[in-house]
Protein backbone atom coordinates (compact mmCIF):
# COMPACT_ATOMS: atom_id res chain seq x y z
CA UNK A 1 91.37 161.07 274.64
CA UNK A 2 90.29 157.60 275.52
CA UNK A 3 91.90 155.38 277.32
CA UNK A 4 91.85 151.30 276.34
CA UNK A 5 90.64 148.61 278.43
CA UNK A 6 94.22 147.02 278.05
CA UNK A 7 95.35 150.34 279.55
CA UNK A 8 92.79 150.59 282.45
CA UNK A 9 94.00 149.79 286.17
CA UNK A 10 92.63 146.48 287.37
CA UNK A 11 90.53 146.54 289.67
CA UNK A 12 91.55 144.83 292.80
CA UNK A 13 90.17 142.35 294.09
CA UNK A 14 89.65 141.83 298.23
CA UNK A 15 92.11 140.44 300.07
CA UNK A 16 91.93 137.69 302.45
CA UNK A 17 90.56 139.22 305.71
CA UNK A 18 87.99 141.39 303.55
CA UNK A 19 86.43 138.03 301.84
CA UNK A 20 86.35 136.66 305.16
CA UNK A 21 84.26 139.08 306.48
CA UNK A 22 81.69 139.39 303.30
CA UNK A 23 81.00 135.98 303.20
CA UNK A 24 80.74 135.72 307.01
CA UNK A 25 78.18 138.83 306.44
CA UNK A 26 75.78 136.41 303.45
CA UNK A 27 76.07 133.75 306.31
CA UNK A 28 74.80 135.96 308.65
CA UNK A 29 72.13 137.39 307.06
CA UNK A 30 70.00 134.48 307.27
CA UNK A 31 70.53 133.98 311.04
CA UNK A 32 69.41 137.69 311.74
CA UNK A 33 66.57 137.48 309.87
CA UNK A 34 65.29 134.46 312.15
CA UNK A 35 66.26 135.55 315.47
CA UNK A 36 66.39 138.99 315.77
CA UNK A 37 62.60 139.61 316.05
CA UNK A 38 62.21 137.51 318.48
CA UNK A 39 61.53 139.62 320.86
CA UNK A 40 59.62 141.94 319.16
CA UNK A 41 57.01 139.49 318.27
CA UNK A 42 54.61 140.33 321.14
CA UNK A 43 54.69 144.20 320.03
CA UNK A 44 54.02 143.00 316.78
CA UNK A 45 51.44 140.68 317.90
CA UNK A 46 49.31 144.01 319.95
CA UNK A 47 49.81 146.66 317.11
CA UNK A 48 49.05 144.48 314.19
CA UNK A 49 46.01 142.60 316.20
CA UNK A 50 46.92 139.14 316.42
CA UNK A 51 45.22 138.07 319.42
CA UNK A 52 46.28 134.14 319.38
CA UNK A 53 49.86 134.29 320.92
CA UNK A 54 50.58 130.89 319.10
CA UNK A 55 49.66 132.43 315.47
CA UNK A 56 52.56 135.18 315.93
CA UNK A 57 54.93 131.99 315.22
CA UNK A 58 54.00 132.71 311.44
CA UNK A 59 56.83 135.35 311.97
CA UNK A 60 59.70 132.81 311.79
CA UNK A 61 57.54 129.91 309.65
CA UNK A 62 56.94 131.97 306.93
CA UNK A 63 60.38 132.95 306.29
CA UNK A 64 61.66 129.64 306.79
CA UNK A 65 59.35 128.49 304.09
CA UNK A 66 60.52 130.70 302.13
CA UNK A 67 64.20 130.58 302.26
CA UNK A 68 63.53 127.00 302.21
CA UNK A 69 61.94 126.76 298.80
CA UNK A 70 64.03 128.95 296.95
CA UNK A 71 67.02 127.26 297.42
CA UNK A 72 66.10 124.51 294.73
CA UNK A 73 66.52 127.56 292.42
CA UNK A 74 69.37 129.40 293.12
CA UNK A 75 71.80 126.58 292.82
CA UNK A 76 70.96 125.51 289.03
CA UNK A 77 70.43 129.80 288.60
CA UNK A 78 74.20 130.63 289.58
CA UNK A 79 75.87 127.77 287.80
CA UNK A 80 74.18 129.37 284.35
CA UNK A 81 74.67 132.95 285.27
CA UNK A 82 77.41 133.48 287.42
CA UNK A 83 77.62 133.85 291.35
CA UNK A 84 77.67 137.86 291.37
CA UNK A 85 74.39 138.63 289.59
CA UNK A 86 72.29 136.26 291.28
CA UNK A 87 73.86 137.37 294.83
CA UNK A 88 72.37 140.98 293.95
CA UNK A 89 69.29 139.95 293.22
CA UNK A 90 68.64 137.78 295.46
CA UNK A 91 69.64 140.35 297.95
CA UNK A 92 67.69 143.06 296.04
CA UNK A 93 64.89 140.59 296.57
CA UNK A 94 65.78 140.62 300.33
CA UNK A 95 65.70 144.23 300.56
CA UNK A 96 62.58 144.80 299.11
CA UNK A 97 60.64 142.51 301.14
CA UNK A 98 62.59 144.11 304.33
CA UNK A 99 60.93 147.77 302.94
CA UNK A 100 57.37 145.78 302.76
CA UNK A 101 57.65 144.11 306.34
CA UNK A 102 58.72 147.57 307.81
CA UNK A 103 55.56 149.38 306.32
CA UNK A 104 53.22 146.58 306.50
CA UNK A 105 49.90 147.50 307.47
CA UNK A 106 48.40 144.25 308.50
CA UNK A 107 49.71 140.64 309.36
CA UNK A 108 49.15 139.24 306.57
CA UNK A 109 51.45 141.77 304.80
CA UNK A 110 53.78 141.19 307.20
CA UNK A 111 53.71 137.47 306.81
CA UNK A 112 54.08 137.73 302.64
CA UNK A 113 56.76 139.79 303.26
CA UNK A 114 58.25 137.32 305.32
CA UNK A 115 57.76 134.45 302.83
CA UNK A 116 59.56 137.52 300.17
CA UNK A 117 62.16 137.55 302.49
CA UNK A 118 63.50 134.00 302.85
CA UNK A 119 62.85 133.57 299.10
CA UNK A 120 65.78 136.35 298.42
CA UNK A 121 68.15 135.74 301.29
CA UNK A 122 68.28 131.92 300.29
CA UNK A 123 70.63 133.01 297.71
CA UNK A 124 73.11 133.37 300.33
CA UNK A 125 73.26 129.94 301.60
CA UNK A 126 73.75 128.35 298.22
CA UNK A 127 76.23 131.43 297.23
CA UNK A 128 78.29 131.50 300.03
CA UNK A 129 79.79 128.41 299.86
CA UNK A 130 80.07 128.31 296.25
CA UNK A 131 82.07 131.74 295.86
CA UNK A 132 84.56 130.26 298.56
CA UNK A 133 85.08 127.09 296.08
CA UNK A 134 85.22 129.04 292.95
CA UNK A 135 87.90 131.01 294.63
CA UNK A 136 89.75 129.03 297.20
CA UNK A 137 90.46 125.18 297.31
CA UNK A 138 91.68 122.73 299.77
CA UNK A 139 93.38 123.79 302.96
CA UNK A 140 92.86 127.70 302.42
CA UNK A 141 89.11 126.89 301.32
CA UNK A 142 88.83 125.26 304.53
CA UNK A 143 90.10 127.95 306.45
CA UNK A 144 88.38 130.87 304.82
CA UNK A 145 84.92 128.59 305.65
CA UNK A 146 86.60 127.66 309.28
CA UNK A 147 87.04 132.18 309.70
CA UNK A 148 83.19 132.92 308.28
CA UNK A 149 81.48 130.16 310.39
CA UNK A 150 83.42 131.45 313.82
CA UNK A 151 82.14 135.05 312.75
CA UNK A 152 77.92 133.59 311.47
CA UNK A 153 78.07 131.05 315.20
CA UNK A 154 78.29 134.63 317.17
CA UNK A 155 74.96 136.07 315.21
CA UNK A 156 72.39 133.54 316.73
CA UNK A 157 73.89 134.36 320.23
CA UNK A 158 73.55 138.19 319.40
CA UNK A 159 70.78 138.94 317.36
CA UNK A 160 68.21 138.59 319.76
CA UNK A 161 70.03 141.32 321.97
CA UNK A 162 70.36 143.41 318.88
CA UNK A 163 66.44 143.41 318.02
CA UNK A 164 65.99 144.11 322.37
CA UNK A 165 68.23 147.27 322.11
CA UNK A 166 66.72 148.57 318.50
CA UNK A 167 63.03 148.38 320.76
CA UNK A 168 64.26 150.97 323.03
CA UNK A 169 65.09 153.56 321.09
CA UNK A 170 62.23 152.46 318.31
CA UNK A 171 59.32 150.09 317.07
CA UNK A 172 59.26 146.77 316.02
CA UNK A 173 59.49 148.26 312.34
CA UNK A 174 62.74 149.37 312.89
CA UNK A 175 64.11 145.61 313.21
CA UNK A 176 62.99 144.79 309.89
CA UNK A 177 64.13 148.07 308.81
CA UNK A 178 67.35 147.62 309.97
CA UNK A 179 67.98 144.25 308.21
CA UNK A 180 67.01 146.49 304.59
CA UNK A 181 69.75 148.33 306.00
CA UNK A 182 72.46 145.61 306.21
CA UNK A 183 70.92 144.46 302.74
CA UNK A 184 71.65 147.29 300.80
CA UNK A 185 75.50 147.25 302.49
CA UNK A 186 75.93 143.74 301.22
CA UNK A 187 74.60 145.08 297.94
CA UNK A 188 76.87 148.04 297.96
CA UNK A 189 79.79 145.53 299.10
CA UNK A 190 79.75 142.95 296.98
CA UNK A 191 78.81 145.72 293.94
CA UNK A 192 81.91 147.29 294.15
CA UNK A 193 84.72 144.45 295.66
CA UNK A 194 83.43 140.96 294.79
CA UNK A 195 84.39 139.78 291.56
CA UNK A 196 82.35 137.32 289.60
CA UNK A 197 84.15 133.81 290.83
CA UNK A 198 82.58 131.59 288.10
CA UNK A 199 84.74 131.37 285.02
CA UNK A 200 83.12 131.46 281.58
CA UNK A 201 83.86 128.04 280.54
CA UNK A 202 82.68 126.68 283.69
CA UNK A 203 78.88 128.03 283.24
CA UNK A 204 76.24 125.40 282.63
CA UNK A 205 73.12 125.25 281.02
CA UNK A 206 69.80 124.63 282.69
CA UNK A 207 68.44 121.20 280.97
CA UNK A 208 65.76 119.46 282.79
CA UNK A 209 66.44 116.46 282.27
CA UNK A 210 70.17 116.52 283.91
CA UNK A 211 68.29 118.64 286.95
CA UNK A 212 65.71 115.82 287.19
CA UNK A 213 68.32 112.60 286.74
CA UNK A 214 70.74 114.88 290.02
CA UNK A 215 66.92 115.24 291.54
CA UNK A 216 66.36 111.39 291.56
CA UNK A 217 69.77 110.33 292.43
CA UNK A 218 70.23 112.40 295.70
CA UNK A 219 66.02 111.18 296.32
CA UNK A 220 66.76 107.53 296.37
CA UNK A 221 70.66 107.39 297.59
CA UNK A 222 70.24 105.11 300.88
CA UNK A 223 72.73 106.89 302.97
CA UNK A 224 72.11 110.74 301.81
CA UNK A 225 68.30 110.52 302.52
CA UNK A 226 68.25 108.66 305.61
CA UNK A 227 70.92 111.64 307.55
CA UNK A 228 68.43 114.67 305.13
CA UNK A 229 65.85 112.83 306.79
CA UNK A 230 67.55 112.81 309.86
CA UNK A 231 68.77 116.30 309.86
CA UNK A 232 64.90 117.29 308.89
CA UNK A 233 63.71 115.93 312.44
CA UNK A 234 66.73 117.42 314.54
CA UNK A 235 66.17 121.08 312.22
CA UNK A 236 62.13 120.63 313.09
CA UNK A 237 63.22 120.55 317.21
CA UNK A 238 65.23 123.37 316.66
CA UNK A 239 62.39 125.56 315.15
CA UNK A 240 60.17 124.24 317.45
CA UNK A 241 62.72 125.79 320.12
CA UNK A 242 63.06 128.87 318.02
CA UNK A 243 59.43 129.28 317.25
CA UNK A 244 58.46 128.60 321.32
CA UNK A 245 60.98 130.52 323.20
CA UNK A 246 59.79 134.43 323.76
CA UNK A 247 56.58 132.92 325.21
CA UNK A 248 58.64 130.16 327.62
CA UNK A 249 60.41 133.17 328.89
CA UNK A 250 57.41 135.08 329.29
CA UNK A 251 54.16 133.15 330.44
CA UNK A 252 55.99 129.79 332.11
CA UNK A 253 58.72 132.18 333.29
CA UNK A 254 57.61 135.54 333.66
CA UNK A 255 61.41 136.61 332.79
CA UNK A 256 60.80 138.38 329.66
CA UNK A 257 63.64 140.57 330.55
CA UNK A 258 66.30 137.90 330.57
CA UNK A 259 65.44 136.24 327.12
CA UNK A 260 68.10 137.54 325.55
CA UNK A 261 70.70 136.84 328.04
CA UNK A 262 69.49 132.92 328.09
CA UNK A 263 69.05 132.99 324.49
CA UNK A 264 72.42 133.44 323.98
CA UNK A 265 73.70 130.99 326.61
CA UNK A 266 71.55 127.86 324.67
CA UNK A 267 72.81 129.24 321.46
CA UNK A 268 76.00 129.46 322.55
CA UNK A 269 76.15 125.67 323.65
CA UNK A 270 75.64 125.48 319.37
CA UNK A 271 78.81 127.42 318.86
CA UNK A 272 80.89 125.81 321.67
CA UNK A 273 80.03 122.56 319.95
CA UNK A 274 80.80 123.29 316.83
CA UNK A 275 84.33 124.34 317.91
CA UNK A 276 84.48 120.94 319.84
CA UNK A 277 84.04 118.98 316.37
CA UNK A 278 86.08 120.76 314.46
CA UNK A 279 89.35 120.02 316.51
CA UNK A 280 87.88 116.18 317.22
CA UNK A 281 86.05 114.93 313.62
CA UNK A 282 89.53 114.57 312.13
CA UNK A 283 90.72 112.14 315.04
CA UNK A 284 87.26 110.01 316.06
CA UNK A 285 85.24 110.36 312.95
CA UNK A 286 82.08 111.81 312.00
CA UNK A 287 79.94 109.29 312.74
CA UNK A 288 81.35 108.12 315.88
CA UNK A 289 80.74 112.11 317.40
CA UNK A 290 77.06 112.34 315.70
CA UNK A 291 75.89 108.86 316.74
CA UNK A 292 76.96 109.77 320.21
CA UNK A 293 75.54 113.43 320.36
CA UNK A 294 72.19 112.00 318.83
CA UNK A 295 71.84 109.37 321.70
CA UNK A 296 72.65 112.65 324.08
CA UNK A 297 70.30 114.93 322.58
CA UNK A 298 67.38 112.19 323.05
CA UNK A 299 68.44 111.38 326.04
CA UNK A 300 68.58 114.97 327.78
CA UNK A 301 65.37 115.51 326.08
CA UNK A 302 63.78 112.83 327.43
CA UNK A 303 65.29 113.66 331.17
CA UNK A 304 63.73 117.50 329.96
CA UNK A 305 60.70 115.69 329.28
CA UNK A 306 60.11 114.08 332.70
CA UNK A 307 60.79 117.44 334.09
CA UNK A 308 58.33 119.37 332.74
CA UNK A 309 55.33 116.66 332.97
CA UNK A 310 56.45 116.45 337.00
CA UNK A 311 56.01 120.54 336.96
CA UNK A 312 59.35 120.96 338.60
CA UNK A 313 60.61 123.02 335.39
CA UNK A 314 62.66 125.91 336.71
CA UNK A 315 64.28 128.77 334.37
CA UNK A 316 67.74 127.20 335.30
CA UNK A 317 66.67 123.90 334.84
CA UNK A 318 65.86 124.80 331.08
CA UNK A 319 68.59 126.90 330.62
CA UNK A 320 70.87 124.15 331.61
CA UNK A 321 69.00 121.33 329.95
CA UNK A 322 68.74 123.40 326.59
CA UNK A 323 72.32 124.48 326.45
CA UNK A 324 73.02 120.47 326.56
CA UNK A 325 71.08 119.96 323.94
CA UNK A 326 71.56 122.33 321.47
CA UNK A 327 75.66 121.28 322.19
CA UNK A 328 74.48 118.04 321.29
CA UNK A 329 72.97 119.71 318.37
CA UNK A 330 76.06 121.57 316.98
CA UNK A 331 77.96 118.56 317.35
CA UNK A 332 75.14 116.89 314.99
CA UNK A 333 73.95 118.95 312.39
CA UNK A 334 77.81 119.71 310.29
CA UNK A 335 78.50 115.95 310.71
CA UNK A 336 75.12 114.66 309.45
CA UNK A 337 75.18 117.58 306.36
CA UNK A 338 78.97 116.06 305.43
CA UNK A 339 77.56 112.51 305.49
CA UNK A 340 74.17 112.64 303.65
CA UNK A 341 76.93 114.28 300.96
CA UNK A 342 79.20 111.59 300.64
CA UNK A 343 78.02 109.61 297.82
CA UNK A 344 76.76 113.13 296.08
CA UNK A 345 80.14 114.27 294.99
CA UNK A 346 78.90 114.14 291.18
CA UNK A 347 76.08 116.63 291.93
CA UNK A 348 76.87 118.20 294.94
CA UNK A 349 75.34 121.38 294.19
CA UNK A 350 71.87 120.02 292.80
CA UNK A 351 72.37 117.53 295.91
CA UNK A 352 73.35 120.16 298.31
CA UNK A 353 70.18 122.39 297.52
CA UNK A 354 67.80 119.45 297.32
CA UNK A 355 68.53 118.62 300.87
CA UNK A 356 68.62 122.11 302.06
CA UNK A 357 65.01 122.25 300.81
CA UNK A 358 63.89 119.23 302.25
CA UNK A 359 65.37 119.66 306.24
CA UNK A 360 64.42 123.63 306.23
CA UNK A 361 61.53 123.50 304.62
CA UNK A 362 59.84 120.21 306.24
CA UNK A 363 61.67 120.99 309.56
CA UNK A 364 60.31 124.20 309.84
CA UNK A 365 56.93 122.58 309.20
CA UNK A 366 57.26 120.61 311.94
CA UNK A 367 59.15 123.46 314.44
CA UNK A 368 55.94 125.07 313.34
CA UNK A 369 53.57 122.06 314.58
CA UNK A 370 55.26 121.68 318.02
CA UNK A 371 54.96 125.82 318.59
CA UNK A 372 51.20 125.36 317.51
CA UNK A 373 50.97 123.02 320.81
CA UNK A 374 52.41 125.75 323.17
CA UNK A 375 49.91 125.69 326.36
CA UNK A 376 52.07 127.48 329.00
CA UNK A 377 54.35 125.22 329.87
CA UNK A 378 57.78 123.38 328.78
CA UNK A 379 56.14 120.07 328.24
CA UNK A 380 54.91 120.04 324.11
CA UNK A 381 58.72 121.26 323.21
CA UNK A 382 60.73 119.07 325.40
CA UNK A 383 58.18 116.23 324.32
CA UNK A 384 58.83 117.16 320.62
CA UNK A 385 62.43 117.43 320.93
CA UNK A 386 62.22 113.77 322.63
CA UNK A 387 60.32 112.43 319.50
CA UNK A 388 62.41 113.97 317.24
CA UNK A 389 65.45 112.69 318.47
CA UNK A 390 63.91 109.07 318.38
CA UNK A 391 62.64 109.49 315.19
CA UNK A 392 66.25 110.79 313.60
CA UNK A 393 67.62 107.83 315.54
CA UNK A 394 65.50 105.72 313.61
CA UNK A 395 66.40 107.19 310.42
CA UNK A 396 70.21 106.73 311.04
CA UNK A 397 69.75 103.34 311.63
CA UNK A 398 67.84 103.08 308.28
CA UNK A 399 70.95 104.97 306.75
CA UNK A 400 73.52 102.80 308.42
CA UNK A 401 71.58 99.58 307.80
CA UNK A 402 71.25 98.76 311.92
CA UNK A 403 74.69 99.50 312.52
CA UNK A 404 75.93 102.55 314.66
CA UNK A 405 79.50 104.36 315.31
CA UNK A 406 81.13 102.06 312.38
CA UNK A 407 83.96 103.70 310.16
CA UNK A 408 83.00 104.88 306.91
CA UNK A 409 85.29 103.17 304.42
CA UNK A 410 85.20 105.27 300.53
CA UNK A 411 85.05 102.46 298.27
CA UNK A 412 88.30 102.29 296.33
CA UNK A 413 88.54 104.63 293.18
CA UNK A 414 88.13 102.43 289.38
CA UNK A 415 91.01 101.05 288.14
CA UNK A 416 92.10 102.71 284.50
């Protein structure tokens, strides 16, 4: 006897604290990928025979580019075909590339793997926030986005501790085998309890010549490519951190063993910031608390700077000085991502993947180039976090015409 759809239990869908947590998990899967090899990367630099130290920084570049790149894709792909679909395969994509990277039996392998990596897991970043609008709106949208990003800030602080403890009980393989792992779970997850969030009658088609008229709008808009531009410097002293930090800790520092520990201090000052501007944007302003933590972050680099090149550099002295600037950091990069937006509400998706592309792609370029000048000491990162800084200073001036910390004024909507 069969029973009719109109018959058949709905399914149901998750509940608050359940959504939380999955999109929290397609945040984080982005941040594990990045950091939690970290450590690993002079095992896999001996086993796979890399014997210039600098050219196991292809690790973190390559996925970068990667997840980079693909996210001009994904957000024109999941407005025609739904969110769901286009989550799994981009995961599936993930997954596959995690299978390659654990059985990869040269560096090369590993390094396309990498690239196959970023290329799925970009899906989440241009997903994650659009599942949360298709479903939520307004105060609750903010909150559900407020719960996931407390839950994704705790990942960078972790992860590297995670890929420390998964190398004493196993090989480097098992990192990489280990994110497949949380791949498939999101899979599995999101298979059976997320619900496609894109209605029907909301789908559109892909047409070039709307993609390329959003492409040269959010290109030429004053204001949203001076802060992408901006953001692309600050993201390129952040790699540059990311890609130079296991061999600070172990050739200036010899303190291998506490990497994770002080990892998760400097990433923490991220995290602490973050918190900071959330309860202080509303009150001050956005541009008022990134104007100010911009001037900070150059000028702490600069005092980091002098540091190094007087070879008094100390493991405390950049622990401390790092922690200030990566808060400076956190209170920079949300602010400067809502402001490049603000004249892009008529494409913000198209916008919003555009300049993704541009500061993860390009900044990891240039993390990349500062890594490349590692030489056993502090000095070519503090130096390229100093010229960074000036150089995104620059840019915000271009944005803000010569003016800094003024009140943005929306200009007032047409009359009817």
């Amino acid at each position: 006897m069969s029973v009719s759809a109109a018959s058949a239990p709905a399914r149901r869908e998750p509940g608050f604290v359940e959504f939380v947590c999955l999109i929290a998990l397609m945040m984080a899967l982005n941040a594990l990928a990045i950091d939690s090899m970290l450590p690993a990367l002079p095992a896999i630099g001996a086993d796979l025979g890399v014997a210039n130290e600098n050219s196991r920084q292809w690790v973190v570049t390559a996925y970068l580019l990667g997840f980079g790149a693909a996210q001009l894709i994904y957000g024109p792909v999941a407005d025609r075909f739904g969110r769901k679909s286009v989550l799994l395969f981009g995961v599936g994509v993930y997954v596959m590339f995690s299978l390659l990277a654990t059985l990869a039996p040269t560096f090369e392998t590993l390094i396309l793997a990498r690239i196959g990596q970023g290329l799925g897991s970009a899906c989440t970043r241009v997903l994650a926030v659009s599942i949360v609008r298709d479903r939520y709106e307004g105060r609750t949208m903010a909150r559900v986005m407020s719960f996931s990003f407390l839950v994704f800030l705790g990942v960078p602080i972790l992860a590297p501790s995670l890929g420390q403890l998964i190398m004493l009980v196993g090989p480097w393989r098992w990192i990489f085998a280990g994110l497949g792992l949380i791949g498939v779970g999101l899979i599995v997850w999101a298979s059976l309890r997320l619900p496609e969030t894109l209605k029907p009658e909301d789908r559109l088609p892909i047409q070039v010549k709307r993609l390329t008229s959003a492409y040269r709008t959010a290109l030429t808009d004053r204001t949203a490519m001076g802060y992408t531009l901006a953001m692309t410097a600050i993201t390129g002293a952040l790699f540059g951190f990311i890609n130079s930090s296991q061999q600070i800790f172990a050739d200036v520092f010899d303190a291998e063993a506490a990497f994770p520990a002080v990892f998760a201090l400097i990433a923490g000052g991220i995290a602490v910031a973050s918190l900071v501007n959330a309860r202080l944007v509303v009150r001050l302003g956005s541009r008022k608390i990134s104007h100010t933590a911009l001037i900070g972050f150059t000028t702490v680099s600069a005092v980091h700077a002098a540091v190094a090149l007087s070879g008094h550099e100390t493991l405390i002295t950049f622990a401390v000085l790092q922690t200030l600037t990566m808060f400076c950091f956190g209170l920079i990069a949300g602010n400067f991502g809502a402001m490049a937006m603000e004249t892009m509400g008529h494409i913000a998706g198209t916008a919003a993947s555009i300049q993704g592309f541009i500061s993860t792609v390009f900044g990891s370029l240039l993390g990349f180039a500062v890594g490349q000048q590692f030489n056993g000491t502090t000095v070519p990162m503090s130096l390229g976090f100093t010229v960074f800084g000036l150089t995104a200073l620059a840019l915000v001036l271009f944005a803000e015409r010569g003016r800094l910390f003024r009140a943005h004024h929306q200009p007032p909507a047409p009359q009817g």
